[in-house]
C-alpha atoms as a PDB file:
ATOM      1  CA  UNK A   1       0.000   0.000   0.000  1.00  0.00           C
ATOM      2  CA  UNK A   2       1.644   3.339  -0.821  1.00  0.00           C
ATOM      3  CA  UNK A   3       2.426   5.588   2.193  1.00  0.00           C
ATOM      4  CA  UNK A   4       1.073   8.818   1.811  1.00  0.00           C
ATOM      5  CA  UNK A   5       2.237  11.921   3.825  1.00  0.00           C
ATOM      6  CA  UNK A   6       0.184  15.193   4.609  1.00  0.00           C
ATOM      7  CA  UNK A   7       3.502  17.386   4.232  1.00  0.00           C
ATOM      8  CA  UNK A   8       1.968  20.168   7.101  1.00  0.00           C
ATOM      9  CA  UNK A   9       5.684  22.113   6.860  1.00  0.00           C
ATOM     10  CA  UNK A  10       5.334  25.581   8.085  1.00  0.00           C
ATOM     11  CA  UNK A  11       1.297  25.897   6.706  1.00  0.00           C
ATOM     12  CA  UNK A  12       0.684  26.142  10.863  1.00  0.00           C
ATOM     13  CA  UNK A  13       2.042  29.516  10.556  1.00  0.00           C
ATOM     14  CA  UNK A  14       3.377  29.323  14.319  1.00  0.00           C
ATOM     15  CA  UNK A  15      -0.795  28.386  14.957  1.00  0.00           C
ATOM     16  CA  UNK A  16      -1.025  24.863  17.417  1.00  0.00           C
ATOM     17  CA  UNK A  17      -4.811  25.346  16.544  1.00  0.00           C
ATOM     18  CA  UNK A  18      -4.268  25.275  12.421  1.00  0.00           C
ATOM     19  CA  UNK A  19      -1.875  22.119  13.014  1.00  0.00           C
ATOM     20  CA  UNK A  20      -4.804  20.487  14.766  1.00  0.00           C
ATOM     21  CA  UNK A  21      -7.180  20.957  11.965  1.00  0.00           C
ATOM     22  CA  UNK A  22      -4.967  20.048   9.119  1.00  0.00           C
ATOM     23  CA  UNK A  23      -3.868  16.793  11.289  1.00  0.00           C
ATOM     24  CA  UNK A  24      -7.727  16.468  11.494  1.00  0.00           C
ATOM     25  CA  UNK A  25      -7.866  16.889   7.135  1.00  0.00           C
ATOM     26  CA  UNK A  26      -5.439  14.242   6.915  1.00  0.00           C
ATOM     27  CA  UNK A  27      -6.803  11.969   9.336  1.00  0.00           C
ATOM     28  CA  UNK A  28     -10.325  12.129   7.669  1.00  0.00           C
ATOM     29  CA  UNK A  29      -8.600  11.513   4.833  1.00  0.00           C
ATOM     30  CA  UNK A  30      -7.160   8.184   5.035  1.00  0.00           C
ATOM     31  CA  UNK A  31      -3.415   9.649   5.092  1.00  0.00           C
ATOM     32  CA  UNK A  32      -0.546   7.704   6.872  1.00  0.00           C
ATOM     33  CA  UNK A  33       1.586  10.469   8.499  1.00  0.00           C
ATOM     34  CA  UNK A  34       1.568  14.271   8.967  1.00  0.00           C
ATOM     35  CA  UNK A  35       4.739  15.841   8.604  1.00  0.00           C
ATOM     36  CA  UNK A  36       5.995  18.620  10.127  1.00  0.00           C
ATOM     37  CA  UNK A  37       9.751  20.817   9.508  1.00  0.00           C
ATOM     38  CA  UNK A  38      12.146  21.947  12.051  1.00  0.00           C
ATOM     39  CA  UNK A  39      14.324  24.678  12.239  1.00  0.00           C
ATOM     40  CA  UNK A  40      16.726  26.014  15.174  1.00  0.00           C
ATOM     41  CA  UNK A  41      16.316  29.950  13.470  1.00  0.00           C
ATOM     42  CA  UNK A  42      19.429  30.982  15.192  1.00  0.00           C
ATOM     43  CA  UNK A  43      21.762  28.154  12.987  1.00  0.00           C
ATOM     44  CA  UNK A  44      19.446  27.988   9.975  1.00  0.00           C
ATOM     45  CA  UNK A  45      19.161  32.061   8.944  1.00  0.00           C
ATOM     46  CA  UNK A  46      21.947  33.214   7.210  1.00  0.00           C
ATOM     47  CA  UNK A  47      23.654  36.035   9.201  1.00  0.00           C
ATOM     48  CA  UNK A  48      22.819  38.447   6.629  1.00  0.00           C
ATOM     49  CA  UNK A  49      19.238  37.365   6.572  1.00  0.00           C
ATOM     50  CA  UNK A  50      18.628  37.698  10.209  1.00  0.00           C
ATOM     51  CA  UNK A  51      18.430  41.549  10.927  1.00  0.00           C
ATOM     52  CA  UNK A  52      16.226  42.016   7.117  1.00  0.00           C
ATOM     53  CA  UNK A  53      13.022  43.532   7.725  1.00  0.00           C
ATOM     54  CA  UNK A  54       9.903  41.634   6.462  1.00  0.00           C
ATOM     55  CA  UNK A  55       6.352  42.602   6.561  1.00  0.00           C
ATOM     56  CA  UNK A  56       4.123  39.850   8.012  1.00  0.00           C
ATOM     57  CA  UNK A  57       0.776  39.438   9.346  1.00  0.00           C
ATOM     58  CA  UNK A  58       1.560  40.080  12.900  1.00  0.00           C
ATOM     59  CA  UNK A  59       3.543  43.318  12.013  1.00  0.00           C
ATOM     60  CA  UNK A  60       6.766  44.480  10.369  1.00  0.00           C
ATOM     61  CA  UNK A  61       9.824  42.253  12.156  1.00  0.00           C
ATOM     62  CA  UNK A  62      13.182  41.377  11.737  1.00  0.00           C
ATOM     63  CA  UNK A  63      13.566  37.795   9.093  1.00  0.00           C
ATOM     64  CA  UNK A  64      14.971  35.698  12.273  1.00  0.00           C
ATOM     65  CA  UNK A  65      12.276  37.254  14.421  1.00  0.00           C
ATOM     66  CA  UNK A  66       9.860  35.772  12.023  1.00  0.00           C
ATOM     67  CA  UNK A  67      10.964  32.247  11.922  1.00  0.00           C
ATOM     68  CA  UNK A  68      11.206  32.144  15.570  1.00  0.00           C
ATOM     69  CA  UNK A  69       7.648  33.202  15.423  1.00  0.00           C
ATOM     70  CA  UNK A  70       6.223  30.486  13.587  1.00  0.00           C
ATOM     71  CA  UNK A  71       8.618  27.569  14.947  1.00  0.00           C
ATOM     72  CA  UNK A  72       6.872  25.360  17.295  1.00  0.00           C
ATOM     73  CA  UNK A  73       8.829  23.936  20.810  1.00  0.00           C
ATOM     74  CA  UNK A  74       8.487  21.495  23.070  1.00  0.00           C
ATOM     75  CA  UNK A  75       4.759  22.326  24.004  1.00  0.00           C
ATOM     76  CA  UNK A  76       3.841  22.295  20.689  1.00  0.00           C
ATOM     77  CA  UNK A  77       5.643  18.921  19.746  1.00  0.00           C
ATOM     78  CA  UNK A  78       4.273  17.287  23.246  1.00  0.00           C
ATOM     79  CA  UNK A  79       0.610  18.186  22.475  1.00  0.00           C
ATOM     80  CA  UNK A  80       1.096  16.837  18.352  1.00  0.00           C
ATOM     81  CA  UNK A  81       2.339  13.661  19.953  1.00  0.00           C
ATOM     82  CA  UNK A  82      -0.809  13.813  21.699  1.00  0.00           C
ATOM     83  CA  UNK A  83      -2.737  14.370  19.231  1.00  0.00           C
ATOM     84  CA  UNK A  84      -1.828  12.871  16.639  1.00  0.00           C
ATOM     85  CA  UNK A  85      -2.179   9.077  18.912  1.00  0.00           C
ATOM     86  CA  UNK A  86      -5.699  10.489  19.562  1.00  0.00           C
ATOM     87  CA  UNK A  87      -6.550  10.671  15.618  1.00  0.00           C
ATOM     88  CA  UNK A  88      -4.358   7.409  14.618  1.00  0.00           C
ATOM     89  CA  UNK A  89      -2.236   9.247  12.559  1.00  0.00           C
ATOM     90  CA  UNK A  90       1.692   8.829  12.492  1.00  0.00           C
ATOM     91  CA  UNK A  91       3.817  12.075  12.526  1.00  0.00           C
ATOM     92  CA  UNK A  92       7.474  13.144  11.968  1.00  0.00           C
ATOM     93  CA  UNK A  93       9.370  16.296  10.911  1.00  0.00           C
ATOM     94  CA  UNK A  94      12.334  17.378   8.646  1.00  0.00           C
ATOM     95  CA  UNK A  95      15.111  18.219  10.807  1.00  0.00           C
ATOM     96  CA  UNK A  96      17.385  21.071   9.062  1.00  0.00           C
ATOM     97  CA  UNK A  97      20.406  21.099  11.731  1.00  0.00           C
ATOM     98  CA  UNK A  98      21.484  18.953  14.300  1.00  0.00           C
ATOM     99  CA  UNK A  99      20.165  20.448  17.188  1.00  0.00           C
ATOM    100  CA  UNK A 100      16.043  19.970  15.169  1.00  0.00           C
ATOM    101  CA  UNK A 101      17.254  16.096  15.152  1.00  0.00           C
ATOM    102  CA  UNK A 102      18.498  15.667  18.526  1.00  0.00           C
ATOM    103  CA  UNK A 103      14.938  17.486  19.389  1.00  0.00           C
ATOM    104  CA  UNK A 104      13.303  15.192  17.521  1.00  0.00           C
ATOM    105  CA  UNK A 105      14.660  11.988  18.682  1.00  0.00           C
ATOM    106  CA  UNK A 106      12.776  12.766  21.840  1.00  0.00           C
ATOM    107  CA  UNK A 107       9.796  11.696  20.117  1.00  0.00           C
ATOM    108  CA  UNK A 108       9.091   8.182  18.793  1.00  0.00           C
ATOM    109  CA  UNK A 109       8.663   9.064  15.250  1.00  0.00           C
ATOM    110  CA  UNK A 110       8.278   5.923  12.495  1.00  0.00           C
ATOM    111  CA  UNK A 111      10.727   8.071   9.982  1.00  0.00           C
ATOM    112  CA  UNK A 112      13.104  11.157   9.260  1.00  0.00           C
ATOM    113  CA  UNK A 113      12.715  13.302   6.716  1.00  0.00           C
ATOM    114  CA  UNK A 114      15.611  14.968   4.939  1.00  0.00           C
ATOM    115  CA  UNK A 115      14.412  17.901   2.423  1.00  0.00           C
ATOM    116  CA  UNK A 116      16.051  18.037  -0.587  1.00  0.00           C
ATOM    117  CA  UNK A 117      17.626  21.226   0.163  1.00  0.00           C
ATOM    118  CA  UNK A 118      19.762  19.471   3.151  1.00  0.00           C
ATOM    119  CA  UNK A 119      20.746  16.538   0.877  1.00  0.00           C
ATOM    120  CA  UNK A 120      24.564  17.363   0.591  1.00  0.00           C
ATOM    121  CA  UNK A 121      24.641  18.272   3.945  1.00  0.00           C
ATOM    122  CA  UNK A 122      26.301  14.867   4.889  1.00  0.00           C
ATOM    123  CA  UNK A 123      27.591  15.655   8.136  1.00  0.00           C
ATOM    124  CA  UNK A 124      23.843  15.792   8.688  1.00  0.00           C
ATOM    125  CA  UNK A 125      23.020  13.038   6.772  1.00  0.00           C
ATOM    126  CA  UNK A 126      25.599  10.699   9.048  1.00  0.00           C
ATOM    127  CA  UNK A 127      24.195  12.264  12.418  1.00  0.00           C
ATOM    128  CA  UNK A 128      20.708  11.237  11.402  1.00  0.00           C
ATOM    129  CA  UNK A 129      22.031   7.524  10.508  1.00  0.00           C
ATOM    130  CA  UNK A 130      22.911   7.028  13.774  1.00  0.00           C
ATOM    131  CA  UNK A 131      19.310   6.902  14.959  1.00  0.00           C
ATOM    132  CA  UNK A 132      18.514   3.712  13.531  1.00  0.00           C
ATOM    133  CA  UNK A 133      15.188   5.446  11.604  1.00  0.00           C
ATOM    134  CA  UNK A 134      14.077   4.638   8.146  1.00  0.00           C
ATOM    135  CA  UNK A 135      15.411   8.049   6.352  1.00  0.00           C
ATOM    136  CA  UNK A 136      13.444   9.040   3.319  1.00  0.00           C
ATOM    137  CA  UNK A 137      15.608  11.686   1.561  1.00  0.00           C
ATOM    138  CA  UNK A 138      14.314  14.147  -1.295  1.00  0.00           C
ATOM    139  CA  UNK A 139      16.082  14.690  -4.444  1.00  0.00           C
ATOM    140  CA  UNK A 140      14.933  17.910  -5.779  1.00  0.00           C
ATOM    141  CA  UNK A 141      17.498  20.568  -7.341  1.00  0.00           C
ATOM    142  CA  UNK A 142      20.272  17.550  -7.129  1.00  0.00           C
ATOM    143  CA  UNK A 143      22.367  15.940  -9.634  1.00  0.00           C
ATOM    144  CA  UNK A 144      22.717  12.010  -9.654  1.00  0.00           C
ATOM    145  CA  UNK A 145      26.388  12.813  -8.330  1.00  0.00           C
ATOM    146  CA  UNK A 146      24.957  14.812  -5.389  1.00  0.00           C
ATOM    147  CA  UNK A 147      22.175  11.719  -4.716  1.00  0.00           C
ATOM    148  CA  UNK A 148      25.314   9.218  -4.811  1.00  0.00           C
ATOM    149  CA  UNK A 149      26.887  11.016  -2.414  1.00  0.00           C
ATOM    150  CA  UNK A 150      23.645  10.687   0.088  1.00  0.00           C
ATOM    151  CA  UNK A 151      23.335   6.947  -0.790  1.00  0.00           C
ATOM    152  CA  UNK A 152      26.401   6.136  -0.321  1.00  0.00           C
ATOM    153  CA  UNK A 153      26.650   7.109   3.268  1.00  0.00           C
ATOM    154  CA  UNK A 154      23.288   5.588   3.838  1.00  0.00           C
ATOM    155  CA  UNK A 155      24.827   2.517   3.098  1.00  0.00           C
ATOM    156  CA  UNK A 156      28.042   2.935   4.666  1.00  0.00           C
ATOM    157  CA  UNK A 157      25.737   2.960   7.713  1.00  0.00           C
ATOM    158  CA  UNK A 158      23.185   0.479   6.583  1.00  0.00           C
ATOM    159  CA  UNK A 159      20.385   2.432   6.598  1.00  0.00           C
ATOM    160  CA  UNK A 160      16.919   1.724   6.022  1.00  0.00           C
ATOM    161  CA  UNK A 161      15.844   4.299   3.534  1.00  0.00           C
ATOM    162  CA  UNK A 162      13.738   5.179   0.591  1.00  0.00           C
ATOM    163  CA  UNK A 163      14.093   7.978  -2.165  1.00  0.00           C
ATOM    164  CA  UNK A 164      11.587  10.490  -3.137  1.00  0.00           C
ATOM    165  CA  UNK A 165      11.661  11.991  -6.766  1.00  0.00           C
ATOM    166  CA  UNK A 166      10.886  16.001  -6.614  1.00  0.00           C
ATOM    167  CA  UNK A 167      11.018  18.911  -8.072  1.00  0.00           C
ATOM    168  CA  UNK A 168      11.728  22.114  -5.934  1.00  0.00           C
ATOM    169  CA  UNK A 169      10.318  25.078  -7.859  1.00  0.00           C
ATOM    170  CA  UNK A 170       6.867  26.240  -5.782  1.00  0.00           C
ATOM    171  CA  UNK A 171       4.788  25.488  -7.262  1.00  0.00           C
ATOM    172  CA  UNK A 172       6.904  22.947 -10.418  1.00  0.00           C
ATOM    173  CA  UNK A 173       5.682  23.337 -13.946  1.00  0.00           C
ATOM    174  CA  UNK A 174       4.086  20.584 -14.874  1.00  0.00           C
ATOM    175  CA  UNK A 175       6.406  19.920 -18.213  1.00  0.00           C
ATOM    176  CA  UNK A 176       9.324  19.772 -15.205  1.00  0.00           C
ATOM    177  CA  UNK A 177       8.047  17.102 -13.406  1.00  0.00           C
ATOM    178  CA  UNK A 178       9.567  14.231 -15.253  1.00  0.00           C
ATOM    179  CA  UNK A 179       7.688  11.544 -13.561  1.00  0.00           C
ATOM    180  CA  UNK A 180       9.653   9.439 -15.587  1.00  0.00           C
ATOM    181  CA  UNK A 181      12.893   9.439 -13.479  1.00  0.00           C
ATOM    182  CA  UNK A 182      11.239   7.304 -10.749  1.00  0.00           C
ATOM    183  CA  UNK A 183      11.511   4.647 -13.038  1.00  0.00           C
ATOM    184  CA  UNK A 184      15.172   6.094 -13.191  1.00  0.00           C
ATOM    185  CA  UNK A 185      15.809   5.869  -9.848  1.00  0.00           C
ATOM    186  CA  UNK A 186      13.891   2.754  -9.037  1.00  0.00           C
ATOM    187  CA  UNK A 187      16.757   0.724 -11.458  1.00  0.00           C
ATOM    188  CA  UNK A 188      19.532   3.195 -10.484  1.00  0.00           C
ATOM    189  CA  UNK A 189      19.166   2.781  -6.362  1.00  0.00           C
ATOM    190  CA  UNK A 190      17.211  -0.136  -6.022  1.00  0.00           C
ATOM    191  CA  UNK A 191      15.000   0.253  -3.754  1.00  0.00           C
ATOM    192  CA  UNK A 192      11.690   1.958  -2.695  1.00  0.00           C
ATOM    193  CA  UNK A 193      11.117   5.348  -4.597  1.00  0.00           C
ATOM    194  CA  UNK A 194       8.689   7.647  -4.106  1.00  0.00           C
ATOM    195  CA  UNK A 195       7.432  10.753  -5.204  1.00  0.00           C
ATOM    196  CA  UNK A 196       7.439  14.780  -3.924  1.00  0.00           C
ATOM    197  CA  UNK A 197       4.796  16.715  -5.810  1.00  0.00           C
ATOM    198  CA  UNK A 198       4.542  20.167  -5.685  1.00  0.00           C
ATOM    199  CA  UNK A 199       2.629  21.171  -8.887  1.00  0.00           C
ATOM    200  CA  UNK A 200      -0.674  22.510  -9.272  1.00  0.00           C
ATOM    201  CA  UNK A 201      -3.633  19.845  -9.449  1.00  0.00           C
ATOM    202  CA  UNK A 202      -3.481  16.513  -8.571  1.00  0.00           C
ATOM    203  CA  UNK A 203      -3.689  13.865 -11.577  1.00  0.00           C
ATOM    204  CA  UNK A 204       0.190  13.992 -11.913  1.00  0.00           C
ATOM    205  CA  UNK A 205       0.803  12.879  -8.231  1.00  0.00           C
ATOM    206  CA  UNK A 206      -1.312   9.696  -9.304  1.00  0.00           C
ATOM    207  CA  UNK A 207       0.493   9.281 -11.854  1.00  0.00           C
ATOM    208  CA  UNK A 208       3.733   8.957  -9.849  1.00  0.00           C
ATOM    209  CA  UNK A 209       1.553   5.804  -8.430  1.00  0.00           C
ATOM    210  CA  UNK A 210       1.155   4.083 -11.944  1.00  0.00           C
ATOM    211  CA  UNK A 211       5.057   4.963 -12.422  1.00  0.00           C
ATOM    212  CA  UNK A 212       6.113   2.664  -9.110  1.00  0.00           C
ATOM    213  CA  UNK A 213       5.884   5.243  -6.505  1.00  0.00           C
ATOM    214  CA  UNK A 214       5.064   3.736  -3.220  1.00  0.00           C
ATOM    215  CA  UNK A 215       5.586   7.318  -1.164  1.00  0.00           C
ATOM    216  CA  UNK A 216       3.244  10.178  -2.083  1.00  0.00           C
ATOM    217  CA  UNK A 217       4.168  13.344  -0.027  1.00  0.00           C
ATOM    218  CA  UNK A 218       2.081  16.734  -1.086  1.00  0.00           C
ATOM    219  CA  UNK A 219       1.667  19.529   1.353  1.00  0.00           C
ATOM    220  CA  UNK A 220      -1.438  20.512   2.686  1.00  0.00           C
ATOM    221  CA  UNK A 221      -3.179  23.876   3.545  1.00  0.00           C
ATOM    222  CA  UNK A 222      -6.292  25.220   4.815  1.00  0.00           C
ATOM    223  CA  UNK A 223      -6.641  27.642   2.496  1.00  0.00           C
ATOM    224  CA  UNK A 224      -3.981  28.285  -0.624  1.00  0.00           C
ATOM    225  CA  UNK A 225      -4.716  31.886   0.185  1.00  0.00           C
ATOM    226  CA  UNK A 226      -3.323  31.818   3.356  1.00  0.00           C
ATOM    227  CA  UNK A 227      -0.294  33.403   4.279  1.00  0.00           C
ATOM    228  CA  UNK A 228       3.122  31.871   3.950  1.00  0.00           C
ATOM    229  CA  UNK A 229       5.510  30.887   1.136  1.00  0.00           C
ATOM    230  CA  UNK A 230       4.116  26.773   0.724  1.00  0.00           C
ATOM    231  CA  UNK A 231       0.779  27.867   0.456  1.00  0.00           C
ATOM    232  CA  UNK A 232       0.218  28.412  -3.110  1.00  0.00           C
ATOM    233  CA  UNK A 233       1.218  24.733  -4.598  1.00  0.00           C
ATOM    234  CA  UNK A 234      -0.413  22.748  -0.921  1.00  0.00           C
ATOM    235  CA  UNK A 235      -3.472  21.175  -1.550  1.00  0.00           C
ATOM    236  CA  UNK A 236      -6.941  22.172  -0.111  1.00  0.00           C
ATOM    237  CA  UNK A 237      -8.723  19.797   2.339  1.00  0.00           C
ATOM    238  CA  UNK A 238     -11.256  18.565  -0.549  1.00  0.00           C
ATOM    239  CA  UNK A 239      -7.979  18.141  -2.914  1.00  0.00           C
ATOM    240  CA  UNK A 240      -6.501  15.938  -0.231  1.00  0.00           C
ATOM    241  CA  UNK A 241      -9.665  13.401   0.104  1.00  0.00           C
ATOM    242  CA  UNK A 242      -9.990  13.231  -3.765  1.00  0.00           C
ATOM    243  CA  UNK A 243      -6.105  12.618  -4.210  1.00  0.00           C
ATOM    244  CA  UNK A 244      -6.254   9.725  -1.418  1.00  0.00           C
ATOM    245  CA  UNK A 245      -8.802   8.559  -2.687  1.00  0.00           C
ATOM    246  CA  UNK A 246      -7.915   8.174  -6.088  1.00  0.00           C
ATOM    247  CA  UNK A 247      -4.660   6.688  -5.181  1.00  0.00           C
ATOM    248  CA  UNK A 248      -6.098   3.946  -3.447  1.00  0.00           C
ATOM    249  CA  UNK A 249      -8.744   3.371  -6.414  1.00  0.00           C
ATOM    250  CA  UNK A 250      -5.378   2.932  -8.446  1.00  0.00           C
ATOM    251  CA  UNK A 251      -3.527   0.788  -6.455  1.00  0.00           C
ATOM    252  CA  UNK A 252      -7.108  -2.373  -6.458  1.00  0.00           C
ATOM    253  CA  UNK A 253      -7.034  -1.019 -10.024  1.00  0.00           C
ATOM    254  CA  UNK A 254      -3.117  -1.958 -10.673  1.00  0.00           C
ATOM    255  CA  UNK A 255      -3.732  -5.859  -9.789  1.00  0.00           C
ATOM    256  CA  UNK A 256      -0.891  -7.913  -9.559  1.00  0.00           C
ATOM    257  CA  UNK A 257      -0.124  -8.041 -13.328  1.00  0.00           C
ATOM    258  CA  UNK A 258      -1.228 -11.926 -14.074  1.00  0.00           C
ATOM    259  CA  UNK A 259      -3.590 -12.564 -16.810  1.00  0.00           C
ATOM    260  CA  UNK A 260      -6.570 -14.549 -15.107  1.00  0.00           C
ATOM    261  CA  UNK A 261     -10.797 -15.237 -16.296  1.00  0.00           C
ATOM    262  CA  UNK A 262     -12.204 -13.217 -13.722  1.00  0.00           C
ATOM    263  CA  UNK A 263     -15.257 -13.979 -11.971  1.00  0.00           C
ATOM    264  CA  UNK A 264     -16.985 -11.108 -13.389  1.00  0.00           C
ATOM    265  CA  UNK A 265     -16.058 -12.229 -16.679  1.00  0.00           C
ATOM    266  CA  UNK A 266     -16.561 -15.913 -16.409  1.00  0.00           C
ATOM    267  CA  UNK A 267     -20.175 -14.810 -16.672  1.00  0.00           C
ATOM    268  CA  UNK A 268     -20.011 -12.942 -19.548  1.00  0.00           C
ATOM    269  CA  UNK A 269     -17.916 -15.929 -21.077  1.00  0.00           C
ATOM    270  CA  UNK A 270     -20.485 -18.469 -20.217  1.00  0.00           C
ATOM    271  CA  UNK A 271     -23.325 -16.474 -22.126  1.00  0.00           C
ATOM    272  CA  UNK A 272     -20.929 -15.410 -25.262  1.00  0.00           C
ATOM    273  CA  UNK A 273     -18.825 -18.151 -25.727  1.00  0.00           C
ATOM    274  CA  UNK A 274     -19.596 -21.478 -27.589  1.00  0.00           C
END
């Protein structure tokens, strides 16, 4: 059955009460895991980011005031673990430094999460190996040297992990998606292979399904109006039930490739055959 994550990100915009009700959206919708992103602002702004002045909806503050602003803490992480046993959903969260993953690993999360943008980060990359989790690792904006880099020190450290196809533009033009390089990376890497939409609509994310994908990961959002930078390419609450549910339509459609009478047909046979 493919795994399908509810990519929440940053959509919370610093709001517990908005992470509730999209962990609500993609409980209702039959999704597997919720995932969140975390940040330690003070190592993850660039110095000459952090004094910029940026207009927001709670008021004109500095860039690494902002991201404090809408990174959640312990409290917030304690009452998601909560919550998120409550609904029956799994969770986890991209960790982009080393003091996010040690945070994190005080959680029992089923996976971790590293966004494509941290891929050649592989002093990362080896910290996170030591925590004996399946690592799912995107590949957008990388070259197949950069992704042989990360695969080869997931197996230096025998690794359980899986490899998500992605493109990084927000949202990604649909004649850049080029679903076909799951196939590419299925006989490259052997082994599971996923996808990372973030395009407009949802028939192409499907797709990725007929292509061998056995990871779907789209974010999610409330509203695409909302504020916030993800919010544009996320996909709306009714978006999310139609997408899971035409995924697993696909998957009882896809069979198990052997060429058998079925019982509906034998029917059909019996009247139309001599």
């Amino acid at each position: 059955m493919v795994y399908i994550i509810a990519e929440i990100g940053i959509n919370h915009n610093g709001d517990l009460n908005t992470a509730k009700q999209l962990i609500d959206i993609a409980s209702v919708a039959g999704c597997n895991s919720v995932k969140f992103q975390k940040r330690n602002p003070d190592i993850c702004v660039p110095e000459h980011q952090k004094s910029v002045s940026r207009d927001t909806p709670w008021g004109q503050m500095t860039y690494l005031e902002y991201k404090h602003k809408i990174e959640f803490g312990k409290k917030e992480y304690d009452e998601i673990d909560r919550y998120c046993k409550e609904k029956s959903i799994e969770w986890s969260a991209s960790p982009w430094d080393l003091d996010s993953l040690k945070f994190l690993m005080n959680y029992d999360i089923p996976y971790i999460k590293l966004p494509s943008a941290m891929l050649t980060d592989l002093d990362l990359l080896k910290s996170i190996c030591a925590y004996n989790k399946k690592i799912i690792i995107s590949t957008g904006m990388s070259t197949l040297g950069e992704i042989d880099s990360a695969i080869n020190v997931l197996k230096e450290n025998d690794c359980e992990y899986a490899i998500l196809h992605c493109n990084s533009s927000y949202p990604a033009p649909i004649d850049e998606l080029n679903l076909n390089c799951i196939t590419t990376l299925k006989q490259k890497y052997e082994c599971e292979v996923g996808y990372s939409g973030h395009e407009y609509g949802l028939p192409t994310t499907v797709a990725s399904v007929a292509m061998g994908a056995t990871i779907i990961e789209r974010h999610i959002t409330l509203d695409r109006s909302s504020w916030g930078t993800d919010q544009m390419c996320s996909v709306e609450p009714q978006g999310l039930i139609k997408l899971v549910k035409d995924i697993r339509e696909l998957e009882r459609a896809l069979g198990d490739g052997s060429k058998v009478v079925t019982d509906s047909e034998k029917i059909i046979r019996d009247k139309l055959r001599k």
